[in-house]
Protein backbone atom coordinates (compact mmCIF):
# COMPACT_ATOMS: atom_id res chain seq x y z
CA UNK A 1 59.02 0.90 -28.74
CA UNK A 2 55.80 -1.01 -29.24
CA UNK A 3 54.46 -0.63 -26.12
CA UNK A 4 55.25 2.08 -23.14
CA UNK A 5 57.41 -0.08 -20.08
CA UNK A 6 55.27 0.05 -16.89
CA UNK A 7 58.54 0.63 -14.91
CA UNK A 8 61.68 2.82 -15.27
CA UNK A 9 64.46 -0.37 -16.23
CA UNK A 10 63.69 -0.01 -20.00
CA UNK A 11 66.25 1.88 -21.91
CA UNK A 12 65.90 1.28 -25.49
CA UNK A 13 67.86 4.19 -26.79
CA UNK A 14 70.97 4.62 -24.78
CA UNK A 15 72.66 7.95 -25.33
CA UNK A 16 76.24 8.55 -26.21
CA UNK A 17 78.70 10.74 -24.01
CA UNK A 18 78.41 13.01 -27.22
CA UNK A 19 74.45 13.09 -26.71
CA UNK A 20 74.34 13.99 -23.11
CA UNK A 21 76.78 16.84 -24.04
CA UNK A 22 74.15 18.02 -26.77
CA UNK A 23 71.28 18.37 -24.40
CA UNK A 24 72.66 19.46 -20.88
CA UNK A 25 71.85 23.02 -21.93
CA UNK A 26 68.47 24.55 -23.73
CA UNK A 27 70.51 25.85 -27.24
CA UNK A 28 68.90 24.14 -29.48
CA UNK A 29 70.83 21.21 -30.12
CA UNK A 30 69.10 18.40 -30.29
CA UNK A 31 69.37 14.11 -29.99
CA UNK A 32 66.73 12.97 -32.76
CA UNK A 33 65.04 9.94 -32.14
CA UNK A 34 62.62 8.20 -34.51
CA UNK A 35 59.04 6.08 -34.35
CA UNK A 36 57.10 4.57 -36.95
CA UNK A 37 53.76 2.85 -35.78
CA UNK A 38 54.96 3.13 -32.32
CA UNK A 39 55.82 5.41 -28.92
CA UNK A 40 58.48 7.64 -29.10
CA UNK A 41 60.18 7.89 -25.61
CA UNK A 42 63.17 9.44 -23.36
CA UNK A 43 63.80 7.96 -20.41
CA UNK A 44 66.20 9.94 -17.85
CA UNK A 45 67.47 10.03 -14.99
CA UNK A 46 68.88 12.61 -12.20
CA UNK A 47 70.21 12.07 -8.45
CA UNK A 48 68.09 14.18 -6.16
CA UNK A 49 70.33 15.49 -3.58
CA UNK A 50 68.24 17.77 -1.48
CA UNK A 51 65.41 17.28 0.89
CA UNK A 52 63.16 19.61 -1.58
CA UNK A 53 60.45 19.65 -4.23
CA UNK A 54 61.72 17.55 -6.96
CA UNK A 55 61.24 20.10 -10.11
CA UNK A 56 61.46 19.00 -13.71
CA UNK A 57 61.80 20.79 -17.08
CA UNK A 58 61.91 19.45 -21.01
CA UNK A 59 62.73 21.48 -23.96
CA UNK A 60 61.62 19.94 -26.98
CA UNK A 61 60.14 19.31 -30.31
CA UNK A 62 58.50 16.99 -32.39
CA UNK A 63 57.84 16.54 -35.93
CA UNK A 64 54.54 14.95 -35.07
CA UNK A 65 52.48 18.12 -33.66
CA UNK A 66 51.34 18.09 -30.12
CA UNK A 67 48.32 19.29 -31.48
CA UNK A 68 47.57 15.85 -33.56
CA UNK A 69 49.28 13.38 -30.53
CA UNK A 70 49.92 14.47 -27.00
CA UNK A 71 53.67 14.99 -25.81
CA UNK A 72 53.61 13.52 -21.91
CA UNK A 73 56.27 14.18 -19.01
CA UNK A 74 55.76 11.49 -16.68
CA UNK A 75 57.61 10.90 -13.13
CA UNK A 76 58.09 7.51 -11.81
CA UNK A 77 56.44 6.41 -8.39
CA UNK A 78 58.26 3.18 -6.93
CA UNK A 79 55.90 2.60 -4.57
CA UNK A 80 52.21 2.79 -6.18
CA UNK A 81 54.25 1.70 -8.85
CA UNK A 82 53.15 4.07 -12.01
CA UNK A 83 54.31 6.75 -13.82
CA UNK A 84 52.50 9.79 -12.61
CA UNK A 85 52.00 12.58 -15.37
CA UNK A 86 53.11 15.76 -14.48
CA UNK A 87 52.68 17.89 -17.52
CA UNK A 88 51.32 17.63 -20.80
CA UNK A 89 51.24 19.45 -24.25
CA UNK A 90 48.26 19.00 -27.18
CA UNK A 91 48.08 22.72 -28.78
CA UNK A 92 51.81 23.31 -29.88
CA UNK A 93 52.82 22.95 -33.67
CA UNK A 94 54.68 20.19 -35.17
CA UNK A 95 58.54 20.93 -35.33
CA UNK A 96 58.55 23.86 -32.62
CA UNK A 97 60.07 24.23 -29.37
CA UNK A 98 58.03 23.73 -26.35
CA UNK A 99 58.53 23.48 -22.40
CA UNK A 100 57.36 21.07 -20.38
CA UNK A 101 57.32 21.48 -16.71
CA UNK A 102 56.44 19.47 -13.35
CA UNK A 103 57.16 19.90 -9.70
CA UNK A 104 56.95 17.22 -6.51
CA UNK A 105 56.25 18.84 -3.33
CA UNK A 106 55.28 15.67 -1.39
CA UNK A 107 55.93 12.63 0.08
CA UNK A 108 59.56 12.83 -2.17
CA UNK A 109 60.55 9.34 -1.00
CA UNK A 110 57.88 7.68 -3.30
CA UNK A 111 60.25 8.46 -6.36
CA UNK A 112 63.78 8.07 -5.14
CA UNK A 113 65.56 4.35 -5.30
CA UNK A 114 68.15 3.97 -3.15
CA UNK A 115 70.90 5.49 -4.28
CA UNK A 116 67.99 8.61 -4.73
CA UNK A 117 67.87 8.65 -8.34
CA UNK A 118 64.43 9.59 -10.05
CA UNK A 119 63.15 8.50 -13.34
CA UNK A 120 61.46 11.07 -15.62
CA UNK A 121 59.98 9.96 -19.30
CA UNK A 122 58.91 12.15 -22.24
CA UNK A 123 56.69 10.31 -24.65
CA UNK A 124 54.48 10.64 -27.70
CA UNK A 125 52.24 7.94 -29.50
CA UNK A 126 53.65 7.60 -33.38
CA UNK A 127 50.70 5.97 -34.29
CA UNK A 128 47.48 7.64 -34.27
């Protein structure tokens, strides 16, 4: 995508059944996605069905190194409305695995809709 969307109703790259399958557990198997001159992004989305901190975790890797251009994890906030970063990555290698990690303690409402979904992003800039 040419430019990062400012709110959460931008899908470009829709997964399959087959690719959700591939990364509902951390083995290793991955759903490649590419950039040229451009972000590289993941939207998703989860139901939050308890009245507690709203904790998020990535696996991932990237054949552009953190180390050259940051790898983001970014929580959307309906009301402000923004994408809040929650965790970051600029030291790890190119083509290894790496966590990234974020927790919401308060005011939870801000990033449900109503049906309490929350949107979560991972994103890179392609072009440096």
């Amino acid at each position: 995508m040419a430019a990062l969307p400012a709110d959460d109703a931008d899908l470009e790259n829709a997964f399959t059944p087959d690719d959700y399958d591939d990364v509902a557990l951390d083995d290793g198997t991955r759903v490649a996605q590419t950039a040229t001159d451009e972000y590289s992004a993941f939207l998703f989305k989860d139901k939050h069905t308890e009245d507690a901190a709203i904790n998020v975790t990535w696996n991932g890797q990237s054949d552009l190194a953190p180390s050259v251009s940051t790898v983001y994890l970014q929580i959307y906030n309906r009301i402000t409305p923004t994408w809040e970063t929650l965790d970051s990555d600029d030291t790890t290698a190119a083509d290894t695995d790496f966590d990234l990690e974020g927790q919401v303690v308060a005011n939870l409402d801000q990033y449900f809709d109503d049906d309490f979904w929350i949107a979560c992003r991972i994103f890179q800039e392609a072009a440096i």
